[in-house]
PDB file of N, CA and C in Angstrom:
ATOM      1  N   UNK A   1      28.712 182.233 135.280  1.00  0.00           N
ATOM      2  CA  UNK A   1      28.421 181.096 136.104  1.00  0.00           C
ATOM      3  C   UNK A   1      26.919 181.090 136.395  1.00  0.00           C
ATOM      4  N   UNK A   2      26.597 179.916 136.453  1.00  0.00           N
ATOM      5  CA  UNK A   2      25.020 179.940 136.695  1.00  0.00           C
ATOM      6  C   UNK A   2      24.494 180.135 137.814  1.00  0.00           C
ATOM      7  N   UNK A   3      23.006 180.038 137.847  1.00  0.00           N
ATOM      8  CA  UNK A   3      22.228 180.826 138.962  1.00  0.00           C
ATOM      9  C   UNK A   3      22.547 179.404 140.235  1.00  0.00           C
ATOM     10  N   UNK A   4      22.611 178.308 139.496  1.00  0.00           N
ATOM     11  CA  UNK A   4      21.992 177.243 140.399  1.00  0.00           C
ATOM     12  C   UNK A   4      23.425 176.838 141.371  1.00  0.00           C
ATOM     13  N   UNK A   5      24.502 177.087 140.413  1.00  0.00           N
ATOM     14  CA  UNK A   5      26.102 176.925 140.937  1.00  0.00           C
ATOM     15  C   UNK A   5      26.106 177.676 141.867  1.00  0.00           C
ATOM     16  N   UNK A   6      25.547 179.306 142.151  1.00  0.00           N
ATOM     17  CA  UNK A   6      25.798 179.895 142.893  1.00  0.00           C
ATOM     18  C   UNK A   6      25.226 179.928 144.505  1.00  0.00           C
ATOM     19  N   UNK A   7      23.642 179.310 143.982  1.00  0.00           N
ATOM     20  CA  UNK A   7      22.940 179.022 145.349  1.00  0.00           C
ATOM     21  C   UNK A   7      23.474 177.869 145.717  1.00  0.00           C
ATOM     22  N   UNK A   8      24.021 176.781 145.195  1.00  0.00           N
ATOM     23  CA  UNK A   8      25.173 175.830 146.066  1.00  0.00           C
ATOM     24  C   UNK A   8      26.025 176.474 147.079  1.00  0.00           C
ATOM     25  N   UNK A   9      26.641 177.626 146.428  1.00  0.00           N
ATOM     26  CA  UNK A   9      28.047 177.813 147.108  1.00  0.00           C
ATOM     27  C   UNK A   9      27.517 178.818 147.772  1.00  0.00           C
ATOM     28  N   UNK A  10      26.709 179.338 147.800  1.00  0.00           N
ATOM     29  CA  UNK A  10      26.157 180.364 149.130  1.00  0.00           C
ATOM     30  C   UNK A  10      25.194 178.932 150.255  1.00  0.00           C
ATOM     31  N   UNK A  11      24.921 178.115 150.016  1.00  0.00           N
ATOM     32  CA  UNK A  11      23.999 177.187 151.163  1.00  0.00           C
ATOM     33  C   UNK A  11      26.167 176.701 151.364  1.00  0.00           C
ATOM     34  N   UNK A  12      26.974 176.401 151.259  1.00  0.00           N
ATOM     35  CA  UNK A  12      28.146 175.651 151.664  1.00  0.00           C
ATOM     36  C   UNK A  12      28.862 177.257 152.082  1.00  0.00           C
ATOM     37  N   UNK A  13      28.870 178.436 151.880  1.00  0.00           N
ATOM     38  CA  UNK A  13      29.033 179.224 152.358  1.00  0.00           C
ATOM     39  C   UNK A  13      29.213 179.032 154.259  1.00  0.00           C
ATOM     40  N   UNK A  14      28.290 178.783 154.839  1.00  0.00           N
ATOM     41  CA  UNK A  14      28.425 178.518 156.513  1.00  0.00           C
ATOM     42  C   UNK A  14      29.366 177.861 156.805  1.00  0.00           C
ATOM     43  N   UNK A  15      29.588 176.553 156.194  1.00  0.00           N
ATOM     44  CA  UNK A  15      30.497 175.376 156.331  1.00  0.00           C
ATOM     45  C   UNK A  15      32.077 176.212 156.188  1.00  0.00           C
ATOM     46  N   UNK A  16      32.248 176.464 155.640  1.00  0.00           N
ATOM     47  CA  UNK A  16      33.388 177.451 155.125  1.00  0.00           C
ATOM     48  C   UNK A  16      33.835 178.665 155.937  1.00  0.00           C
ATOM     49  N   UNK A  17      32.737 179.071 156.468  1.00  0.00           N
ATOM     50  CA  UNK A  17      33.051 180.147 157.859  1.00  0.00           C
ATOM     51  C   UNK A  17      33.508 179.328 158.782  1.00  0.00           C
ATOM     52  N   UNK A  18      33.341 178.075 158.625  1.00  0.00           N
ATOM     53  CA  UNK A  18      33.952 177.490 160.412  1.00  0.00           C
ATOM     54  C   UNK A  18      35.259 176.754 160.058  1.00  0.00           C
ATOM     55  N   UNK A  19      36.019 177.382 158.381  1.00  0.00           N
ATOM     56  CA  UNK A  19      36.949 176.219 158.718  1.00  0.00           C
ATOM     57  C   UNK A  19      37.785 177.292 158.221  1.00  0.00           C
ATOM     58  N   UNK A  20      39.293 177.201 158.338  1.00  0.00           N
ATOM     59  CA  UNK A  20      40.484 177.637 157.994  1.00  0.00           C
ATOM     60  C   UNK A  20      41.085 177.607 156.994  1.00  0.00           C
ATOM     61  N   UNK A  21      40.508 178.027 155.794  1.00  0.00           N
ATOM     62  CA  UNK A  21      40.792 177.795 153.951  1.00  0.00           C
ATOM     63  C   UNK A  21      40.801 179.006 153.908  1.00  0.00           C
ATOM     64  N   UNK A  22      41.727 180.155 153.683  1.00  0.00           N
ATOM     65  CA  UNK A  22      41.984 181.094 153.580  1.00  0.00           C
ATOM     66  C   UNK A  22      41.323 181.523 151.390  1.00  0.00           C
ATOM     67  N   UNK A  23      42.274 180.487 150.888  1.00  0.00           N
ATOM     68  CA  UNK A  23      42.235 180.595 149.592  1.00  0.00           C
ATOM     69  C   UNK A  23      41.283 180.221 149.042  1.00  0.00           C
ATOM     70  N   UNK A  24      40.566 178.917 149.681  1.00  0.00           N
ATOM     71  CA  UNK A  24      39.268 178.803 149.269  1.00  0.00           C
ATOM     72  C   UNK A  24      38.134 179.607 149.539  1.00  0.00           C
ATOM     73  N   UNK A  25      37.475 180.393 150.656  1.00  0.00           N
ATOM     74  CA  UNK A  25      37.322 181.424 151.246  1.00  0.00           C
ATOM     75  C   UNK A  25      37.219 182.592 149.950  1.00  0.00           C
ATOM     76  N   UNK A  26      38.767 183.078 149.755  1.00  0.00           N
ATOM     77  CA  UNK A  26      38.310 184.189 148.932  1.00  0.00           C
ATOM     78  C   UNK A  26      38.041 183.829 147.844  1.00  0.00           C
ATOM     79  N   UNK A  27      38.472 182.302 147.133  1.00  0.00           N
ATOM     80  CA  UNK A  27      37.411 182.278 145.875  1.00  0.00           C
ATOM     81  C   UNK A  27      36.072 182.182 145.747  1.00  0.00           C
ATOM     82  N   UNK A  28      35.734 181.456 147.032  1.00  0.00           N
ATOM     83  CA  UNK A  28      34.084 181.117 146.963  1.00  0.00           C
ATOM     84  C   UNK A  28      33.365 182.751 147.285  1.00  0.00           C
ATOM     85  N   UNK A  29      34.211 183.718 147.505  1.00  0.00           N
ATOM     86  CA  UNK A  29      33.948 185.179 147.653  1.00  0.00           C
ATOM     87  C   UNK A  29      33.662 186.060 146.754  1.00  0.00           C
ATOM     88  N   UNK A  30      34.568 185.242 145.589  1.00  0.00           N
ATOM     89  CA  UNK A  30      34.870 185.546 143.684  1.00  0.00           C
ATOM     90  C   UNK A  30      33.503 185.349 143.484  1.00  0.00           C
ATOM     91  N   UNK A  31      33.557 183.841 143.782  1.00  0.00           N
ATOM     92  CA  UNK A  31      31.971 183.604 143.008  1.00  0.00           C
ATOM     93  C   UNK A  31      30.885 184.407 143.189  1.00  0.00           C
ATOM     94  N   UNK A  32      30.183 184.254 144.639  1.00  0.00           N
ATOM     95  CA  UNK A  32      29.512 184.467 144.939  1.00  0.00           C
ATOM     96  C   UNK A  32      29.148 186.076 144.406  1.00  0.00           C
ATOM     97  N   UNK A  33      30.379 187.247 144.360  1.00  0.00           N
ATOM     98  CA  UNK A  33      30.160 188.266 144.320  1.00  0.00           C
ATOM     99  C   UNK A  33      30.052 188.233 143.076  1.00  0.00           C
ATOM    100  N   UNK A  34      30.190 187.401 141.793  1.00  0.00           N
ATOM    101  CA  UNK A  34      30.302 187.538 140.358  1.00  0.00           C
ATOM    102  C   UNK A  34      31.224 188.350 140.051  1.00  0.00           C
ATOM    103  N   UNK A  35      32.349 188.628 140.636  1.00  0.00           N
ATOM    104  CA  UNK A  35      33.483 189.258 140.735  1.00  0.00           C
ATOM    105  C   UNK A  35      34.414 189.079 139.374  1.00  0.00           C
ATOM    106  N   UNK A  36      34.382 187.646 139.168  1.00  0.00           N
ATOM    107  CA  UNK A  36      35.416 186.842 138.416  1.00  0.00           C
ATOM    108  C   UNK A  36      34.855 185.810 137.731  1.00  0.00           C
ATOM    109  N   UNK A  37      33.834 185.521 137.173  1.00  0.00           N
ATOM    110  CA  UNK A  37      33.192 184.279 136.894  1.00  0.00           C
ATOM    111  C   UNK A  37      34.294 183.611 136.089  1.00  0.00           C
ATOM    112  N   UNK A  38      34.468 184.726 134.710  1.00  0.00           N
ATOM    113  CA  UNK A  38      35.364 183.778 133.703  1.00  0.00           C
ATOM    114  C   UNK A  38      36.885 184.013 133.948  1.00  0.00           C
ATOM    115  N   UNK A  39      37.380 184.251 135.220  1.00  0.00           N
ATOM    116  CA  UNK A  39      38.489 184.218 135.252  1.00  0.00           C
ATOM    117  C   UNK A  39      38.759 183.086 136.513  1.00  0.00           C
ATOM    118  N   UNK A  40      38.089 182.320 136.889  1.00  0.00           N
ATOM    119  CA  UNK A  40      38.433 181.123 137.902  1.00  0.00           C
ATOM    120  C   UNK A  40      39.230 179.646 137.544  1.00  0.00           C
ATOM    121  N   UNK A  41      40.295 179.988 138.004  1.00  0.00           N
ATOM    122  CA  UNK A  41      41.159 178.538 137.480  1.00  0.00           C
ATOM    123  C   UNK A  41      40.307 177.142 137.958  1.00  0.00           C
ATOM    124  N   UNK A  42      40.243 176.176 136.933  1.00  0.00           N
ATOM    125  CA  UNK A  42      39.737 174.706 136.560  1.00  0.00           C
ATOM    126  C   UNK A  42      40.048 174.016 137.838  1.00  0.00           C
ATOM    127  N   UNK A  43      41.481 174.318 138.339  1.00  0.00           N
ATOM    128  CA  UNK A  43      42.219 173.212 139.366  1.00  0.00           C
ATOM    129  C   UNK A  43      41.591 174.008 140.640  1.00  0.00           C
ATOM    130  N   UNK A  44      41.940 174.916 140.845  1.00  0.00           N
ATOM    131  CA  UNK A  44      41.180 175.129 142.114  1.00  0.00           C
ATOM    132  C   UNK A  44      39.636 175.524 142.540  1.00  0.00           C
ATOM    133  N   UNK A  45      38.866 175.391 141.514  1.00  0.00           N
ATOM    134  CA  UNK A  45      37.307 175.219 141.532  1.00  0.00           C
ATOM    135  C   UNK A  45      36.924 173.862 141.656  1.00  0.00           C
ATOM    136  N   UNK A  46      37.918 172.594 140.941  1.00  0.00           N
ATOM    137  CA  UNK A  46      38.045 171.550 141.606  1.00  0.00           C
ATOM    138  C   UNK A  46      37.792 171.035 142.485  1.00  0.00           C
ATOM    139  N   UNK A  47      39.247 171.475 143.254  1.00  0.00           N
ATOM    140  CA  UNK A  47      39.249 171.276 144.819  1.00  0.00           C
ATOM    141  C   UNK A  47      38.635 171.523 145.272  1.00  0.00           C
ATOM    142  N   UNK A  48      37.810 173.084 145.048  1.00  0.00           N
ATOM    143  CA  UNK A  48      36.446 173.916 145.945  1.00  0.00           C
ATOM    144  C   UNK A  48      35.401 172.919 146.273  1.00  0.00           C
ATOM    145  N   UNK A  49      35.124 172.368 145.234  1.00  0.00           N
ATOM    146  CA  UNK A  49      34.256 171.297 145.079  1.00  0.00           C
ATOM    147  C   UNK A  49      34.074 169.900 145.793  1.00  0.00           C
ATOM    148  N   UNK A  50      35.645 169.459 145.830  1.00  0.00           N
ATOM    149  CA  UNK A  50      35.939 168.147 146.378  1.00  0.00           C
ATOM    150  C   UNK A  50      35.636 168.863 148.535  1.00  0.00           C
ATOM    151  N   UNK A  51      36.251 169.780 148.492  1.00  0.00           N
ATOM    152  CA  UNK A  51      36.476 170.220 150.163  1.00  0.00           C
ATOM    153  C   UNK A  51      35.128 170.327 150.400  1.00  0.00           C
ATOM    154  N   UNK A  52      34.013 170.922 149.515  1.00  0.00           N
ATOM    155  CA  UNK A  52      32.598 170.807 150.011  1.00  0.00           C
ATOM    156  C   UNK A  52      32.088 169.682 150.171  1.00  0.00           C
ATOM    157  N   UNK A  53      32.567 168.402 149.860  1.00  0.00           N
ATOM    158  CA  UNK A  53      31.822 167.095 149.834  1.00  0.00           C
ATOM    159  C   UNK A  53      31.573 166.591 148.194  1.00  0.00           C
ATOM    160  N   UNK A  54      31.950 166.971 147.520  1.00  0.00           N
ATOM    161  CA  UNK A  54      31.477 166.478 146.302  1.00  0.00           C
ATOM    162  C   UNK A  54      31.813 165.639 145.999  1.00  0.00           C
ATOM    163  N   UNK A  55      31.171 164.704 144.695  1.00  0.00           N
ATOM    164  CA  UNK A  55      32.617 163.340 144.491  1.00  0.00           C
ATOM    165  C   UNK A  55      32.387 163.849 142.972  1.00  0.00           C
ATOM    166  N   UNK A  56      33.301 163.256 142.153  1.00  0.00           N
ATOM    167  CA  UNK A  56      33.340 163.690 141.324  1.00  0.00           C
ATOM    168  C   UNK A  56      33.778 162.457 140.101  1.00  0.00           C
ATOM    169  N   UNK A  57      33.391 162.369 139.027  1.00  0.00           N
ATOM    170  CA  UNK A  57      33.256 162.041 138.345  1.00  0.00           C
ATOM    171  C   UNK A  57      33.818 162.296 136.700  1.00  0.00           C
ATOM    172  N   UNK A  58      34.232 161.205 135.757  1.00  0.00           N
ATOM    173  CA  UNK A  58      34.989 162.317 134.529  1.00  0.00           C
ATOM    174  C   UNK A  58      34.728 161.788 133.566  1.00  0.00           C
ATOM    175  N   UNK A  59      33.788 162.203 132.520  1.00  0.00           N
ATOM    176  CA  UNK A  59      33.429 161.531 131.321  1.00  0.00           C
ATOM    177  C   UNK A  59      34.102 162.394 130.277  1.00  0.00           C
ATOM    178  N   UNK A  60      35.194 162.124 129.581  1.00  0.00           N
ATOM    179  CA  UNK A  60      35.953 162.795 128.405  1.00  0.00           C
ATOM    180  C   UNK A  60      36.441 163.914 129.009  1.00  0.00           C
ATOM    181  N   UNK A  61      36.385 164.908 128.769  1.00  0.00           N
ATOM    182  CA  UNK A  61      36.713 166.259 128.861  1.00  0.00           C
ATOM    183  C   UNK A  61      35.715 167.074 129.926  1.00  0.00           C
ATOM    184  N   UNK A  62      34.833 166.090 130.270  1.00  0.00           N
ATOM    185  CA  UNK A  62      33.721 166.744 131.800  1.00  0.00           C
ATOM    186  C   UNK A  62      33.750 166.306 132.697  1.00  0.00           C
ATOM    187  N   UNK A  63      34.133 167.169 133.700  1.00  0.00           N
ATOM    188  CA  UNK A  63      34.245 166.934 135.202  1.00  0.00           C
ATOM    189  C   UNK A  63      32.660 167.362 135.706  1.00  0.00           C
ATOM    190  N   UNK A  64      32.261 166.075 136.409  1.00  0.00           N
ATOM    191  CA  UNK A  64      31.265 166.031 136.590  1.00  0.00           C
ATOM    192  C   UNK A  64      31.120 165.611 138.416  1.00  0.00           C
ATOM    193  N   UNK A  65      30.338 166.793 139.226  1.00  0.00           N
ATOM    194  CA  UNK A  65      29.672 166.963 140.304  1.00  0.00           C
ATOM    195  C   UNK A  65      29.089 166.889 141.094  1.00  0.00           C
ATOM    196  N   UNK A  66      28.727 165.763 142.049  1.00  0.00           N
ATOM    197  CA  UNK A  66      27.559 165.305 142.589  1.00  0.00           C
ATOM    198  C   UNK A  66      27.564 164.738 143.881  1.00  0.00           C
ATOM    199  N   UNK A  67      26.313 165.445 144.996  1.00  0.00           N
ATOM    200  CA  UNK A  67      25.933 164.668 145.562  1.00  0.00           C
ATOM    201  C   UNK A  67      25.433 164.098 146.233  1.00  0.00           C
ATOM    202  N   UNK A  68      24.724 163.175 146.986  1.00  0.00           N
ATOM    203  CA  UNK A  68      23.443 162.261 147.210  1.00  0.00           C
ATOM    204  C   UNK A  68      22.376 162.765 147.186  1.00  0.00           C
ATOM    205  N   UNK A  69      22.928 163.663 148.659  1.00  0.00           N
ATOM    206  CA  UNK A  69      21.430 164.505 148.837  1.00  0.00           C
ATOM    207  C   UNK A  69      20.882 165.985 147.747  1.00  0.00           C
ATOM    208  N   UNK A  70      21.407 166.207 146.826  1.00  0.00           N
ATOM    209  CA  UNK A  70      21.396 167.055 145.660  1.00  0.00           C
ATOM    210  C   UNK A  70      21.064 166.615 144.782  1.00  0.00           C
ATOM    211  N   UNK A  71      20.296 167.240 144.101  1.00  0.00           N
ATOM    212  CA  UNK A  71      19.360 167.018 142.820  1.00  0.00           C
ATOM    213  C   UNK A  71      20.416 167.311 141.679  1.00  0.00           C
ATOM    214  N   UNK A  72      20.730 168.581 141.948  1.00  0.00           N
ATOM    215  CA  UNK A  72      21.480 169.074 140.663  1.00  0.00           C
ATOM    216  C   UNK A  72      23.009 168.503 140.495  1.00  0.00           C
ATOM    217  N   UNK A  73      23.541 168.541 139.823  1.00  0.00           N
ATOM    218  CA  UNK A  73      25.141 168.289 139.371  1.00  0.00           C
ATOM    219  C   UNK A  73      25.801 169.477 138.639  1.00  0.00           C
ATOM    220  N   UNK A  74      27.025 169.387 139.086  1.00  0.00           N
ATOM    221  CA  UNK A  74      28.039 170.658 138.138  1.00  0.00           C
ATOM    222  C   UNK A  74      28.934 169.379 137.173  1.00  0.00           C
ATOM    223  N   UNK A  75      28.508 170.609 136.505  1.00  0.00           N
ATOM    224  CA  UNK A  75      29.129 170.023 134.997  1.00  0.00           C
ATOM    225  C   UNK A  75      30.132 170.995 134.472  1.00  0.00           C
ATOM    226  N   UNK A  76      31.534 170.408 134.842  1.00  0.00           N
ATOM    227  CA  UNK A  76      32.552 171.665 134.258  1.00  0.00           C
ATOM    228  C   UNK A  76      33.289 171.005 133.567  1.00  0.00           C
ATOM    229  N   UNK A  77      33.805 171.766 133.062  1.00  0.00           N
ATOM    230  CA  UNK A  77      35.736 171.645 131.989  1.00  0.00           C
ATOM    231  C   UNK A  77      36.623 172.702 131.687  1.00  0.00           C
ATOM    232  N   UNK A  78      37.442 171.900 131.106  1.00  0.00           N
ATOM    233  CA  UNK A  78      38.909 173.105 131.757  1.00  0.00           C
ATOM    234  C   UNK A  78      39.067 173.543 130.171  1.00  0.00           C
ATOM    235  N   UNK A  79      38.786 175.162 129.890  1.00  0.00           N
ATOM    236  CA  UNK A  79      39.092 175.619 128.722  1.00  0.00           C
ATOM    237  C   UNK A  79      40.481 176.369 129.059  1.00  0.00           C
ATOM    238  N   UNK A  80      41.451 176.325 128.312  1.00  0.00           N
ATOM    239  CA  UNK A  80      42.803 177.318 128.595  1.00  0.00           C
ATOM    240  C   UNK A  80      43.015 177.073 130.456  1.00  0.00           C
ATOM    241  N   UNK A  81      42.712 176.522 131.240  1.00  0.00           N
ATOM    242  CA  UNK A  81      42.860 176.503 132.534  1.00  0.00           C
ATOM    243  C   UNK A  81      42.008 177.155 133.177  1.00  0.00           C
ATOM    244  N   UNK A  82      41.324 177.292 132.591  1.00  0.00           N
ATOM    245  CA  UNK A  82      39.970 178.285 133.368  1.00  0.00           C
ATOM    246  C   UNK A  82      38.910 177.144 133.179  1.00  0.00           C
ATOM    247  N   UNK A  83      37.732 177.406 134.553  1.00  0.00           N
ATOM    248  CA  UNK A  83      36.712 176.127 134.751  1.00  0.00           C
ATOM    249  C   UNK A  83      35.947 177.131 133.403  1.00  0.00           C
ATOM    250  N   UNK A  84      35.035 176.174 132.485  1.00  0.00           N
ATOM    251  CA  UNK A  84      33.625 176.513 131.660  1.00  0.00           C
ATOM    252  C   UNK A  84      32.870 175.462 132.500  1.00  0.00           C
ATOM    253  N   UNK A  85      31.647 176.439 132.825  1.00  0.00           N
ATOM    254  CA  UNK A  85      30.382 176.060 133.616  1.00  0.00           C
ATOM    255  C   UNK A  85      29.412 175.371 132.545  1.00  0.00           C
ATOM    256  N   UNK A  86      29.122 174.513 132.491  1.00  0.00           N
ATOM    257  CA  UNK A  86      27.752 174.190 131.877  1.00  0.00           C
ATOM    258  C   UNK A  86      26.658 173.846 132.598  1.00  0.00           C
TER     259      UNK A  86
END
């Protein structure tokens, strides 16, 4: 997973301490620690995404990430059920 995916989810890290997502919680825990990169299921990196504010977007086979106040975008897809980061 990339450098830039990760400083997302450590700045949404705080947001996530104040709320009650048990499961989301320990994945964004996965990430962050590089614990699991290529073992994170597609559907619930998803959601991770949507619960942070994201909207999301789907051109073919790319789920695409974004938003307003963010420069960057995540660009994923679902190989075997696992998210691939681009």
């Amino acid at each position: 997973m990339g450098k830039r995916l990760r400083s997302l989810f450590r700045y949404y890290w705080i947001i996530l301490l104040t709320l009650n997502m048990g499961k989301y919680e320990k994945l964004l825990i996965k990430i962050l620690t590089k614990t699991s990169d290529s073992n994170i299921k597609f559907q619930e990196l998803t959601k991770l995404l949507s619960k942070l504010g994201f909207t999301e977007r789907i051109k073919g086979s790319h789920h695409i990430f974004y938003k307003k106040e963010m420069e960057e975008i995540i660009n994923i897809q679902s190989k075997d059920g696992k998210a691939k980061i681009y």
